[in-house]
Structure formats: C-alpha cells, structure tokens
PDB file of N, CA and C in Angstrom:
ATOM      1  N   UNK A   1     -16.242  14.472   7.522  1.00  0.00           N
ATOM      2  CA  UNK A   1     -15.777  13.108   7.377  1.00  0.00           C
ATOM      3  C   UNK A   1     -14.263  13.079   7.584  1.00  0.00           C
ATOM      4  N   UNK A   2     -14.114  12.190   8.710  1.00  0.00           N
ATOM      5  CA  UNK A   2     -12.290  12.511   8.794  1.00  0.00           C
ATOM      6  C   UNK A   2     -11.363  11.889   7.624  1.00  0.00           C
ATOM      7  N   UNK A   3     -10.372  11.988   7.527  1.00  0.00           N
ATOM      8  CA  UNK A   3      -9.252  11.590   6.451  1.00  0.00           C
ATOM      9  C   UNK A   3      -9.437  10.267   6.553  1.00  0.00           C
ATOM     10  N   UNK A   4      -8.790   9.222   5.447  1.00  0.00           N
ATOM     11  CA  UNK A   4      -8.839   7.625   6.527  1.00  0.00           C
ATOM     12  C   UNK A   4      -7.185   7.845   5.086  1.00  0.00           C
ATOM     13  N   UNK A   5      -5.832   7.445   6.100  1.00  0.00           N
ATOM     14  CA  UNK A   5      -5.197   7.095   5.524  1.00  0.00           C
ATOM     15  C   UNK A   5      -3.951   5.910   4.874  1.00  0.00           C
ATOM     16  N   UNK A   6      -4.128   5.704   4.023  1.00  0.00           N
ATOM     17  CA  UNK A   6      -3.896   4.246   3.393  1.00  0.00           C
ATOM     18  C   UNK A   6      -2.588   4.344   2.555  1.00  0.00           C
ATOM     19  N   UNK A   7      -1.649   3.354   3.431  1.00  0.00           N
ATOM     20  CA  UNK A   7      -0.216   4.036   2.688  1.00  0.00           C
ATOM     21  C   UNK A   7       0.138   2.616   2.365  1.00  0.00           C
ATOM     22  N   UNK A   8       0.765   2.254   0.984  1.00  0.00           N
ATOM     23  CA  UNK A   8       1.214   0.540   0.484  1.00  0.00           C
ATOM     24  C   UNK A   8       2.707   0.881   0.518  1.00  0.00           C
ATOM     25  N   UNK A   9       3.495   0.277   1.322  1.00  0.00           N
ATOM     26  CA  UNK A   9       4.839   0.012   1.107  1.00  0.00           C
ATOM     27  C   UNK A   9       5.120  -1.154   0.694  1.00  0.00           C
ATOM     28  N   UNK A  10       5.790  -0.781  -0.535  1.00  0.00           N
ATOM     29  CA  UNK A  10       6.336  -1.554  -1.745  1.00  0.00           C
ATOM     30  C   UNK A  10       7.760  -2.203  -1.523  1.00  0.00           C
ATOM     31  N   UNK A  11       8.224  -2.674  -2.806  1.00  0.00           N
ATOM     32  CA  UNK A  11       9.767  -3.277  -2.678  1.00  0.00           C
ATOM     33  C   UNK A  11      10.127  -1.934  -4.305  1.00  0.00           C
ATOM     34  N   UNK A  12      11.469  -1.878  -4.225  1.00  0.00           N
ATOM     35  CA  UNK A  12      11.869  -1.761  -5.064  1.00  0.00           C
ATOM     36  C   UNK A  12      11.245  -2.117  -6.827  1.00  0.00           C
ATOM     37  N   UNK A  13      11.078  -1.447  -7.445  1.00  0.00           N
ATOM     38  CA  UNK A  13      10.559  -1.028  -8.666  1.00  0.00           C
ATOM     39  C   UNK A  13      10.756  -0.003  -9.653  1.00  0.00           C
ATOM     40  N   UNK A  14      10.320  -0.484 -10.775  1.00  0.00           N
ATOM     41  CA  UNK A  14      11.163   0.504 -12.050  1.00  0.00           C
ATOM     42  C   UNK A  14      10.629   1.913 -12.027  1.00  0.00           C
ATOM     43  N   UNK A  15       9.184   1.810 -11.643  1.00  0.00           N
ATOM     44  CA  UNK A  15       8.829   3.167 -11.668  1.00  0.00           C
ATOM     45  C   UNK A  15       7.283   3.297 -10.590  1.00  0.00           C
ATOM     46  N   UNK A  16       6.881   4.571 -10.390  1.00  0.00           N
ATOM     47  CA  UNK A  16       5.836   4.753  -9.324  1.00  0.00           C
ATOM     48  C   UNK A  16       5.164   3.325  -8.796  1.00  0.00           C
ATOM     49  N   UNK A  17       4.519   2.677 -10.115  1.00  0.00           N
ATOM     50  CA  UNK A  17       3.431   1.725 -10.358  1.00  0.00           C
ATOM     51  C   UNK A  17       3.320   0.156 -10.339  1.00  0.00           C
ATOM     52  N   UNK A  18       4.780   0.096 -11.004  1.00  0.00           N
ATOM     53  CA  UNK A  18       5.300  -0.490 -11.168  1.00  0.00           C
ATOM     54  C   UNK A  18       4.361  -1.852 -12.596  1.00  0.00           C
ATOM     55  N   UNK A  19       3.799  -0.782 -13.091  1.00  0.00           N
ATOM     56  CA  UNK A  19       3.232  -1.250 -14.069  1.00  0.00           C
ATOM     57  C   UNK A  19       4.182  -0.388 -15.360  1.00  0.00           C
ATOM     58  N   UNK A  20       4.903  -0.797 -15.773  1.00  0.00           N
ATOM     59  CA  UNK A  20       5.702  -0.519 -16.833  1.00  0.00           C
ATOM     60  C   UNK A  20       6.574  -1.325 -17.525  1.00  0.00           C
ATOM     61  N   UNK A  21       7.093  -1.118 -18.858  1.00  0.00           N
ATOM     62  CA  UNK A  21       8.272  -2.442 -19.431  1.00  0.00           C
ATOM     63  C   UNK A  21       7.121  -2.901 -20.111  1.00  0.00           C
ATOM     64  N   UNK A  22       7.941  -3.632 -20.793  1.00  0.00           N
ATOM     65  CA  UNK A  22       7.087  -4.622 -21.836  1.00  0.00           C
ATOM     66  C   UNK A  22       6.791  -5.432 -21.776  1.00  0.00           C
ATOM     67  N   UNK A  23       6.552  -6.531 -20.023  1.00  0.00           N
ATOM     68  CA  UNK A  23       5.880  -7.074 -19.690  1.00  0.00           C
ATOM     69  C   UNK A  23       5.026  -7.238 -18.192  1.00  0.00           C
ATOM     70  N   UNK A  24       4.511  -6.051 -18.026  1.00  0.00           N
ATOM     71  CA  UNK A  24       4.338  -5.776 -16.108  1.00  0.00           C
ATOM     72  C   UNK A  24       3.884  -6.682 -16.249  1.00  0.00           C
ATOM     73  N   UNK A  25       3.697  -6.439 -14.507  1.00  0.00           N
ATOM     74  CA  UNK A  25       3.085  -7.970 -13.569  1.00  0.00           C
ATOM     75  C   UNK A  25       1.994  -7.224 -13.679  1.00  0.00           C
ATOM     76  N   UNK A  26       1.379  -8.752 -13.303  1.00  0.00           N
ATOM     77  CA  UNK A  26      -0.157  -8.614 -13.569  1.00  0.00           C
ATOM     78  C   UNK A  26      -0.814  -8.247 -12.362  1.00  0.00           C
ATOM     79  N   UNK A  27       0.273  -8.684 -11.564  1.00  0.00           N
ATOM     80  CA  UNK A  27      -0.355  -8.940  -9.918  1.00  0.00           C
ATOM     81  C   UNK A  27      -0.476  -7.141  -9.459  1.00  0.00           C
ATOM     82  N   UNK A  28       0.566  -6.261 -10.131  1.00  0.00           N
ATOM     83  CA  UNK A  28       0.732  -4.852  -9.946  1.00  0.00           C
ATOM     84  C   UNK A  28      -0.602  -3.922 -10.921  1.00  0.00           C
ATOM     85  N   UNK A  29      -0.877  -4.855 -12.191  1.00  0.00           N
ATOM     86  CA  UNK A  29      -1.999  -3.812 -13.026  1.00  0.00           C
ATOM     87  C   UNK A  29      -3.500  -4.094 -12.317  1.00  0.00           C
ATOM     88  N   UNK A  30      -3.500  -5.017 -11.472  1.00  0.00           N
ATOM     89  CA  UNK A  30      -4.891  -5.537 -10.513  1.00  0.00           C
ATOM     90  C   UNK A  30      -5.013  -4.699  -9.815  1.00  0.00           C
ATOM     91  N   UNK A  31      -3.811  -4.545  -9.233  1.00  0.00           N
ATOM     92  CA  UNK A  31      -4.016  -3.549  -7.624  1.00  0.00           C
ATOM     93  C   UNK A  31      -4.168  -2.219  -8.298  1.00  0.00           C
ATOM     94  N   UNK A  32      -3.334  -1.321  -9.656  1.00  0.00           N
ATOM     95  CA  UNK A  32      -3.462  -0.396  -9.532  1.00  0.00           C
ATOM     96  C   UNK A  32      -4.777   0.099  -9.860  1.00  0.00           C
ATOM     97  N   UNK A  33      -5.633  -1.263 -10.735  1.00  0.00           N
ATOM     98  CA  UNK A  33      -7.228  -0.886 -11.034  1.00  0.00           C
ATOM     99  C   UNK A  33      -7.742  -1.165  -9.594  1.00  0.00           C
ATOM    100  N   UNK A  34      -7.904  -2.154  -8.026  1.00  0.00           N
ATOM    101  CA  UNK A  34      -8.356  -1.895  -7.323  1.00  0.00           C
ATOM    102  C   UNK A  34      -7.949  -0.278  -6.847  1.00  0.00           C
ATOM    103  N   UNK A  35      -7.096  -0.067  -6.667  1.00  0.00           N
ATOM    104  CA  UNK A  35      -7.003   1.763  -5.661  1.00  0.00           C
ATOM    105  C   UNK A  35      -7.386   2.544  -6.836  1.00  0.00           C
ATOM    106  N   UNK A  36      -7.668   2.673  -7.660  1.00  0.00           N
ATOM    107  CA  UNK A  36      -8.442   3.336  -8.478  1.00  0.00           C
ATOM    108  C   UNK A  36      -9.561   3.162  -8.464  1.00  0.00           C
ATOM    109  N   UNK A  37     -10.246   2.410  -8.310  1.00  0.00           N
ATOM    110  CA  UNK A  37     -11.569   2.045  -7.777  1.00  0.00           C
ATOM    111  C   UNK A  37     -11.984   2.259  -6.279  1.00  0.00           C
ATOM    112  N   UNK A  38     -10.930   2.149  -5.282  1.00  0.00           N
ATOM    113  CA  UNK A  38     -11.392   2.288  -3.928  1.00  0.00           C
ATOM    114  C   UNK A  38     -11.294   3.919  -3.925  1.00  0.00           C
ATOM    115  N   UNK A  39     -10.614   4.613  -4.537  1.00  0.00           N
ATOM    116  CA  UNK A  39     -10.063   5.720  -4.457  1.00  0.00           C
ATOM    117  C   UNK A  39     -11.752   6.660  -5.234  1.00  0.00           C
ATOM    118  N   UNK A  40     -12.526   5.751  -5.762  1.00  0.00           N
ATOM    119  CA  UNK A  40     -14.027   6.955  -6.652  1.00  0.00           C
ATOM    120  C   UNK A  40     -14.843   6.536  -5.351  1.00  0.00           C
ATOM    121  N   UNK A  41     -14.573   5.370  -4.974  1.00  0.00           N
ATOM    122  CA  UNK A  41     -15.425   4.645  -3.731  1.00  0.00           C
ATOM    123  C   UNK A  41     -15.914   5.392  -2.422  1.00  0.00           C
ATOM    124  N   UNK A  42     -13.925   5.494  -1.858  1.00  0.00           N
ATOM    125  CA  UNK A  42     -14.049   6.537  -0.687  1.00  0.00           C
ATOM    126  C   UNK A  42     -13.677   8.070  -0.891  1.00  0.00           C
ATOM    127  N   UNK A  43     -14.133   8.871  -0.955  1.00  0.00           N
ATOM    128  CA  UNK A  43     -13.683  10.098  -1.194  1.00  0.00           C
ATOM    129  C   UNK A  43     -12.756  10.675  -0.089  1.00  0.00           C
ATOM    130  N   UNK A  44     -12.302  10.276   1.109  1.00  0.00           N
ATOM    131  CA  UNK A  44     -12.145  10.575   2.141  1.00  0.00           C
ATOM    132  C   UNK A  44     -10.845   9.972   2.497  1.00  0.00           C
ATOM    133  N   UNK A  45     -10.487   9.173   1.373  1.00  0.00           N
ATOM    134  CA  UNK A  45      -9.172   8.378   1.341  1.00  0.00           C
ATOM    135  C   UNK A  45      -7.728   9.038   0.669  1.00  0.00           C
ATOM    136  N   UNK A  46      -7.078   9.045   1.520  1.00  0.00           N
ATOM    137  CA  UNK A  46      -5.662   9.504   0.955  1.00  0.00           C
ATOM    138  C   UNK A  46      -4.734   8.023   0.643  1.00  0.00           C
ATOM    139  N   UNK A  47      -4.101   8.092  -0.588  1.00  0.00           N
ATOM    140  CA  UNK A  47      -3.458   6.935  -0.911  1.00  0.00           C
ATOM    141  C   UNK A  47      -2.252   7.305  -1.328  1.00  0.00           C
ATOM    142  N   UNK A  48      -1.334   6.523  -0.594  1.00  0.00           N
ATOM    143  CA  UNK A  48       0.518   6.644  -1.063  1.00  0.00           C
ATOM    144  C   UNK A  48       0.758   5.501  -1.346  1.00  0.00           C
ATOM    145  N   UNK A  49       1.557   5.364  -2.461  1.00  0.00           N
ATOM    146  CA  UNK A  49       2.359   3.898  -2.497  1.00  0.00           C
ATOM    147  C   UNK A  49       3.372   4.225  -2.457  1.00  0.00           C
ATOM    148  N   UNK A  50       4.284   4.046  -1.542  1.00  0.00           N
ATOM    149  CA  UNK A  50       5.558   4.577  -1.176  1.00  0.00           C
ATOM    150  C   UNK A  50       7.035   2.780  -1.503  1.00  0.00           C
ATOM    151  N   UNK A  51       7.333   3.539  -2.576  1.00  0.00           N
ATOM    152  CA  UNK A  51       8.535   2.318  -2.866  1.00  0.00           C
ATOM    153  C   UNK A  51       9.767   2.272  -2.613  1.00  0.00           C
ATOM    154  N   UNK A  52      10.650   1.400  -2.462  1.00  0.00           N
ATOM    155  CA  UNK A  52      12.230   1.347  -1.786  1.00  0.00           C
ATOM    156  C   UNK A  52      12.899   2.335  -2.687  1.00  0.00           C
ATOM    157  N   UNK A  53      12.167   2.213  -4.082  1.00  0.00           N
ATOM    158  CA  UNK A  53      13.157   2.578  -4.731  1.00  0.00           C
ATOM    159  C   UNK A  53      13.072   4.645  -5.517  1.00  0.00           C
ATOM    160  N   UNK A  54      11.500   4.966  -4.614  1.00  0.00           N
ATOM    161  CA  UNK A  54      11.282   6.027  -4.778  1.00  0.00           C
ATOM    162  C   UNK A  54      10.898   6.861  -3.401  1.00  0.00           C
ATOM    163  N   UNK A  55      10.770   6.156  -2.492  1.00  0.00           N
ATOM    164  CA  UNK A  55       9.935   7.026  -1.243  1.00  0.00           C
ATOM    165  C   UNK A  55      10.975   6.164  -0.149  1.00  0.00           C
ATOM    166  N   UNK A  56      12.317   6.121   0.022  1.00  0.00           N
ATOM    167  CA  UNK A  56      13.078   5.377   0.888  1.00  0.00           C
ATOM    168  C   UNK A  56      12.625   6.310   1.976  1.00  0.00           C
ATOM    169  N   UNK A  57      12.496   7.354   1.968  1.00  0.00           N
ATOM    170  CA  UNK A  57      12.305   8.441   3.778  1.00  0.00           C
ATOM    171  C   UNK A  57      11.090   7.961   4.242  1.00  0.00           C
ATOM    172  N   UNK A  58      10.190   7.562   3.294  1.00  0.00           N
ATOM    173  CA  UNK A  58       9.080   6.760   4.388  1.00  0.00           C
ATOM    174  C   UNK A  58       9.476   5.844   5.120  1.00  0.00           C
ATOM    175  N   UNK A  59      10.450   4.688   4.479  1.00  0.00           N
ATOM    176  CA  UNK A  59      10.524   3.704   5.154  1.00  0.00           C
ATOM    177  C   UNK A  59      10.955   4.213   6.486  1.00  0.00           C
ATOM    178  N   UNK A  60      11.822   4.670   6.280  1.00  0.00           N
ATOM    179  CA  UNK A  60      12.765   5.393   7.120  1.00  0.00           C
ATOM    180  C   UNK A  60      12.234   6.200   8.607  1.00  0.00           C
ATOM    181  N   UNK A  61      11.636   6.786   8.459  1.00  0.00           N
ATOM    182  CA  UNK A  61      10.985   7.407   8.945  1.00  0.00           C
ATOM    183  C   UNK A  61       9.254   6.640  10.012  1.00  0.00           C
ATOM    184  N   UNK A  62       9.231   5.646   8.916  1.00  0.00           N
ATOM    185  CA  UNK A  62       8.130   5.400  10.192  1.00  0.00           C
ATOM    186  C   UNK A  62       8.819   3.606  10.924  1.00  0.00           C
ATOM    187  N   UNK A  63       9.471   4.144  12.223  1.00  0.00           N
ATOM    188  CA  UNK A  63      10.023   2.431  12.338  1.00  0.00           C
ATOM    189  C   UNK A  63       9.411   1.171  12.874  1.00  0.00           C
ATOM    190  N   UNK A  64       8.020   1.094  12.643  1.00  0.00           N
ATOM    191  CA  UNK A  64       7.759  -0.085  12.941  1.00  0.00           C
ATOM    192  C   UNK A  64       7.934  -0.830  11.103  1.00  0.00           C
ATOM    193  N   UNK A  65       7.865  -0.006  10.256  1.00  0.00           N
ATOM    194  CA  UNK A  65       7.947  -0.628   8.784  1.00  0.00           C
ATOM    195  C   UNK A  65       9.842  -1.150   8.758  1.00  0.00           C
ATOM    196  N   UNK A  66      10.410   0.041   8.943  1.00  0.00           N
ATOM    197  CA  UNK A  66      11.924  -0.019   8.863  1.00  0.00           C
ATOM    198  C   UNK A  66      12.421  -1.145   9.518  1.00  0.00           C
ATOM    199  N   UNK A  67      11.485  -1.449  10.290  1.00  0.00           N
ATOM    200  CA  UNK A  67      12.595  -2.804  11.738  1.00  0.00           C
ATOM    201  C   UNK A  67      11.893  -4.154  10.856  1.00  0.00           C
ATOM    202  N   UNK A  68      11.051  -3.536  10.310  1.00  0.00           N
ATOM    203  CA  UNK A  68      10.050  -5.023   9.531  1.00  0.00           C
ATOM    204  C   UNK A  68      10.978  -5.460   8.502  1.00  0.00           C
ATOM    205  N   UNK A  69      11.304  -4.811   7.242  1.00  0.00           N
ATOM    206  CA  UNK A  69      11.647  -4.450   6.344  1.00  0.00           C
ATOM    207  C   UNK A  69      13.826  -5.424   6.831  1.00  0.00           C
ATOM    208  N   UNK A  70      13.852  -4.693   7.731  1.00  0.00           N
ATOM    209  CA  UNK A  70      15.560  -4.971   8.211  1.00  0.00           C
ATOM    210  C   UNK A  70      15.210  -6.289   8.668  1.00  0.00           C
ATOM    211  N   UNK A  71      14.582  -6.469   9.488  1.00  0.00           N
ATOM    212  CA  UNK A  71      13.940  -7.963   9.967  1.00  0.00           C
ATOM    213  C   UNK A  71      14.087  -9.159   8.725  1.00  0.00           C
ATOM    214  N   UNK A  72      13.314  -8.709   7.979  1.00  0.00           N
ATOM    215  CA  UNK A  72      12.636  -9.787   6.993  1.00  0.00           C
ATOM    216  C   UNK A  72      12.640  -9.632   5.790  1.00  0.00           C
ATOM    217  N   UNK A  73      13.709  -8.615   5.263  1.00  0.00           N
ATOM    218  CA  UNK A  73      13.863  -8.268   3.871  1.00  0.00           C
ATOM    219  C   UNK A  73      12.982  -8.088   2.799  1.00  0.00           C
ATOM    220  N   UNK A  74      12.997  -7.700   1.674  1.00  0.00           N
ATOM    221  CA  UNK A  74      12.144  -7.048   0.942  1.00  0.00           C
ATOM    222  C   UNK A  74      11.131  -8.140   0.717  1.00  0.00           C
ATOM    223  N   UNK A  75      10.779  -8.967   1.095  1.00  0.00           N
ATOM    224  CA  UNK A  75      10.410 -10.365   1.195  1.00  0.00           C
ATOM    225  C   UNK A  75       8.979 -10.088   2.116  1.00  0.00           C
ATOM    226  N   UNK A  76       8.722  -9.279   2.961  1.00  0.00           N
ATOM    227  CA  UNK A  76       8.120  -8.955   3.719  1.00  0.00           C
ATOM    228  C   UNK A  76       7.260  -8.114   2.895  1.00  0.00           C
ATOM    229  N   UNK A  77       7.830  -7.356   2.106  1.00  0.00           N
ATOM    230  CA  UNK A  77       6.420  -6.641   1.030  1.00  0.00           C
ATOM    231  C   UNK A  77       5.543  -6.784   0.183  1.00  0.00           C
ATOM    232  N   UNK A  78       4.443  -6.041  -0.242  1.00  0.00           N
ATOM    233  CA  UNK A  78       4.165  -5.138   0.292  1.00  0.00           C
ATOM    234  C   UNK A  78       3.398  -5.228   1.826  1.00  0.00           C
ATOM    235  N   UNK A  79       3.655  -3.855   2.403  1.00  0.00           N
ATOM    236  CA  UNK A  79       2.877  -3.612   3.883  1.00  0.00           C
ATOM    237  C   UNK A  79       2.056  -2.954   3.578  1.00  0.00           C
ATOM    238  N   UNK A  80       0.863  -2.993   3.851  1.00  0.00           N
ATOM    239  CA  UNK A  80      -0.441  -2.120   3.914  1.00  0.00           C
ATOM    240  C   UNK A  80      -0.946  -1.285   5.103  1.00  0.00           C
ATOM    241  N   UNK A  81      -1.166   0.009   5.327  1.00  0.00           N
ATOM    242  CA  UNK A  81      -1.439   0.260   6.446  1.00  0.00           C
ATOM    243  C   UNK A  81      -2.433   1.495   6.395  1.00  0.00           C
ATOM    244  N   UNK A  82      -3.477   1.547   7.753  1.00  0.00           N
ATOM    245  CA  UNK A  82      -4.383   2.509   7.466  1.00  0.00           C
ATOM    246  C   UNK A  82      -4.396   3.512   8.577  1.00  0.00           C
ATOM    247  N   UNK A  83      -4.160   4.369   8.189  1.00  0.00           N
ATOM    248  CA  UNK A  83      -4.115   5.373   9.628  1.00  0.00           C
ATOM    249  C   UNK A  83      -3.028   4.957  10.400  1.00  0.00           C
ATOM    250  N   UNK A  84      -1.488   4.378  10.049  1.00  0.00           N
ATOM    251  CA  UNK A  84      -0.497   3.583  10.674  1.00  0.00           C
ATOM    252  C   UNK A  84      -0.576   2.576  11.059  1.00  0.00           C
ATOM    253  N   UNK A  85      -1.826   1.741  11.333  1.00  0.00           N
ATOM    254  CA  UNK A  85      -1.807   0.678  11.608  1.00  0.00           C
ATOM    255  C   UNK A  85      -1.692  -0.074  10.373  1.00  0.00           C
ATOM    256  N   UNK A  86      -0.890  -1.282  10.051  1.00  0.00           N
ATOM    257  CA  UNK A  86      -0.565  -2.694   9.701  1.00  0.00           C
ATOM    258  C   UNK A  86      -1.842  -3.498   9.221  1.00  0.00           C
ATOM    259  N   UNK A  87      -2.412  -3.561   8.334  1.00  0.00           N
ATOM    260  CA  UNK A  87      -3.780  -4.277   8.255  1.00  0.00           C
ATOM    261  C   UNK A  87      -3.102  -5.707   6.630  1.00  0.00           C
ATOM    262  N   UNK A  88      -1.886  -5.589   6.530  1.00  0.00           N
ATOM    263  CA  UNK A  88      -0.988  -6.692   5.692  1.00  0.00           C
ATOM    264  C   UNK A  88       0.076  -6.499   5.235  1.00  0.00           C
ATOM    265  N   UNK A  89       0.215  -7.912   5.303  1.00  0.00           N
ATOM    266  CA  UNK A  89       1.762  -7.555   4.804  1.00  0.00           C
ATOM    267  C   UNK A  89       1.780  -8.938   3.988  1.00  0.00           C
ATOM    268  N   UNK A  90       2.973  -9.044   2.975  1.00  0.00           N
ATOM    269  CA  UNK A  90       3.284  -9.946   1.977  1.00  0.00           C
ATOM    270  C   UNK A  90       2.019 -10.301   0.645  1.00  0.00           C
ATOM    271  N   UNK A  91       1.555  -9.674   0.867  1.00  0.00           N
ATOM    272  CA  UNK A  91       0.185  -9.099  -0.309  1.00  0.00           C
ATOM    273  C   UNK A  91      -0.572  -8.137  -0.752  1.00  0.00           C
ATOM    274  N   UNK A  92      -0.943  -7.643  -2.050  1.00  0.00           N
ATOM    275  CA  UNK A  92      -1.738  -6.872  -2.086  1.00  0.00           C
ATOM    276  C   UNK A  92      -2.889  -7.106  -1.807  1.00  0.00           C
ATOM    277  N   UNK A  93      -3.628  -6.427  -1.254  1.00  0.00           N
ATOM    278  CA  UNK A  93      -5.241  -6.634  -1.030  1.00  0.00           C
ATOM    279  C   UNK A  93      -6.411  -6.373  -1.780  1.00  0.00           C
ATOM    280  N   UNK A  94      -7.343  -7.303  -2.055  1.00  0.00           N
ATOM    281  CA  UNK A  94      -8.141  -7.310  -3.015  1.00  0.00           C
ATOM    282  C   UNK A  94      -8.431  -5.902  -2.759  1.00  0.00           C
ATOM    283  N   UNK A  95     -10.205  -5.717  -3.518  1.00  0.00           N
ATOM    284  CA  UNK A  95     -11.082  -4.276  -3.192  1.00  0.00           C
ATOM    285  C   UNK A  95     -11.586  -4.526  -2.092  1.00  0.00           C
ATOM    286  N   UNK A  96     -12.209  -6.013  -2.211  1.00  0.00           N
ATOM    287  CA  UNK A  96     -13.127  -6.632  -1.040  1.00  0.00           C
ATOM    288  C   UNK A  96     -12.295  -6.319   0.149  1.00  0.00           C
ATOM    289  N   UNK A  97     -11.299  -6.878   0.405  1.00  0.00           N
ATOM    290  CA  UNK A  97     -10.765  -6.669   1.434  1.00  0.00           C
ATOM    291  C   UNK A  97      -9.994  -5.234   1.883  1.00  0.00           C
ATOM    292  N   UNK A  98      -9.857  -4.470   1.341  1.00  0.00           N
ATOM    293  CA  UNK A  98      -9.276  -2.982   1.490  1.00  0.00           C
ATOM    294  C   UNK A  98     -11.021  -2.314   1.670  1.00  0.00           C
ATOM    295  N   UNK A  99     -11.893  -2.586   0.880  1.00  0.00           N
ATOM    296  CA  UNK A  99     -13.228  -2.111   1.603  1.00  0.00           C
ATOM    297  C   UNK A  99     -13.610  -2.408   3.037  1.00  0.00           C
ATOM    298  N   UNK A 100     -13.204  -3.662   3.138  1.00  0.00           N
ATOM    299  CA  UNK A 100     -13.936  -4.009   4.380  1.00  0.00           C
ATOM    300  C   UNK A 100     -12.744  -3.045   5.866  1.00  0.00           C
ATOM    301  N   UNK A 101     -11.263  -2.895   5.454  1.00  0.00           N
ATOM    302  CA  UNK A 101     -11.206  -2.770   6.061  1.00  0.00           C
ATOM    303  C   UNK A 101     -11.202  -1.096   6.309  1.00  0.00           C
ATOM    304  N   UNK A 102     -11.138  -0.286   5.067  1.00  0.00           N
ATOM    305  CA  UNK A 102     -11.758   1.191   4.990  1.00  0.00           C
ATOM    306  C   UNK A 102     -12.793   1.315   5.939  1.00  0.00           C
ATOM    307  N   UNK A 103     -13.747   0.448   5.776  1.00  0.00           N
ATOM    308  CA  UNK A 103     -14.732   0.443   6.304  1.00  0.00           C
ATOM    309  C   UNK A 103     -15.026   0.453   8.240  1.00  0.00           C
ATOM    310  N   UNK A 104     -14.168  -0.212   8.570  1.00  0.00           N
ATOM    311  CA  UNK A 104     -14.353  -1.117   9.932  1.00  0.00           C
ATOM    312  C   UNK A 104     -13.369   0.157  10.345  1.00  0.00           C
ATOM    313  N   UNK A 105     -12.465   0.939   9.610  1.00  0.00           N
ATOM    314  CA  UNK A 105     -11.276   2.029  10.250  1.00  0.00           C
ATOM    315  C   UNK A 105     -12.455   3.671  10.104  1.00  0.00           C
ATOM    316  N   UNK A 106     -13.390   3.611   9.592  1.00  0.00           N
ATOM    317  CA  UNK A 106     -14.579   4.717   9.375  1.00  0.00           C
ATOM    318  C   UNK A 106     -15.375   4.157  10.815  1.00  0.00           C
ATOM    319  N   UNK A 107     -15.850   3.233  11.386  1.00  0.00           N
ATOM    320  CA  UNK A 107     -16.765   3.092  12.441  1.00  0.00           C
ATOM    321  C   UNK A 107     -15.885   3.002  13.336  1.00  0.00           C
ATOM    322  N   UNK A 108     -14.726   2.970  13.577  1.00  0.00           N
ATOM    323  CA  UNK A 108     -13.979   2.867  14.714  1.00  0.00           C
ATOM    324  C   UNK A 108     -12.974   3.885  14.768  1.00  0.00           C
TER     325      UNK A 108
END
C-alpha cells in the first residue's frame, strides 16, 4: 500500500496543536480529534502539521506554499495538501472531507 501524504500548513501558534492556554479554539480541538481519527482510519497515512511558528523550513522549502503564504498572508491558512498537491486552503477539513479526499488520492 503506498504512503498517501498529508501535510496541514498552519499560521503561527503557541504550541504544536495549537490546542493549549486556558481557552483553545475549538475550531483547533475538532481538527485535532478529526486526524486522530483519520490517522486509526488510514494506516498508510503520514501526517505533519507544520506551523509558522514551529516548522518555518517547510514553508520555505516547498514554494508553491511560500509564494501563497507571501501572496496572501497568514490569512491564507491553513493549506492542506496530499502528496503536494493543494486539496484547501483557508480551512480545516472535516473527516468527511479529508476521507473523501484520502480516498480519491488511493485510486488515483
């Protein structure tokens, strides 16, 4: 079964998850229970969440994110991408929709 890989570029944040402090977002404790869930789902899935404020050499390093990012400011995040391709940007993605598209990147 080949790799399928799924990398979330973030904005700037206090820590990995950005579920921390004494009042996280809610919108951040959703997603980290969806990729915890997609993650028992697909076994075959590698997952990074790479943030401004911890993984800057990703940005860096891959430049269709970097020219996005300089383009359209942190405003533009998060980017979602699977196997390098772009599958969103300016949202996290449900399960439903990170399944479907796990899915459609496994048959193709």
């Amino acid at each position: 079964m080949a790799k399928i890989n799924l990398i979330i570029y973030e904005g700037a944040m206090c820590c990995s998850t950005g579920v921390c402090g004494p009042e996280p977002n809610k919108e951040l404790i959703e997603f980290n229970e969806t990729l915890e869930k997609i993650r028992r789902d697909f076994k075959e899935l590698k997952t990074i969440r790479a943030s401004l404020s911890f993984n800057l050499n990703m940005f860096l390093e891959n430049e269709e994110i970097s020219q996005l990012v300089k383009e359209n400011g942190q405003g533009i995040l998060p980017i979602t991408t699977i196997n390098g391709k772009i599958i969103a940007k300016q949202k996290y993605l449900t399960y439903a929709e990170l399944k479907k598209e796990i899915e459609n990147n496994r048959a193709g």
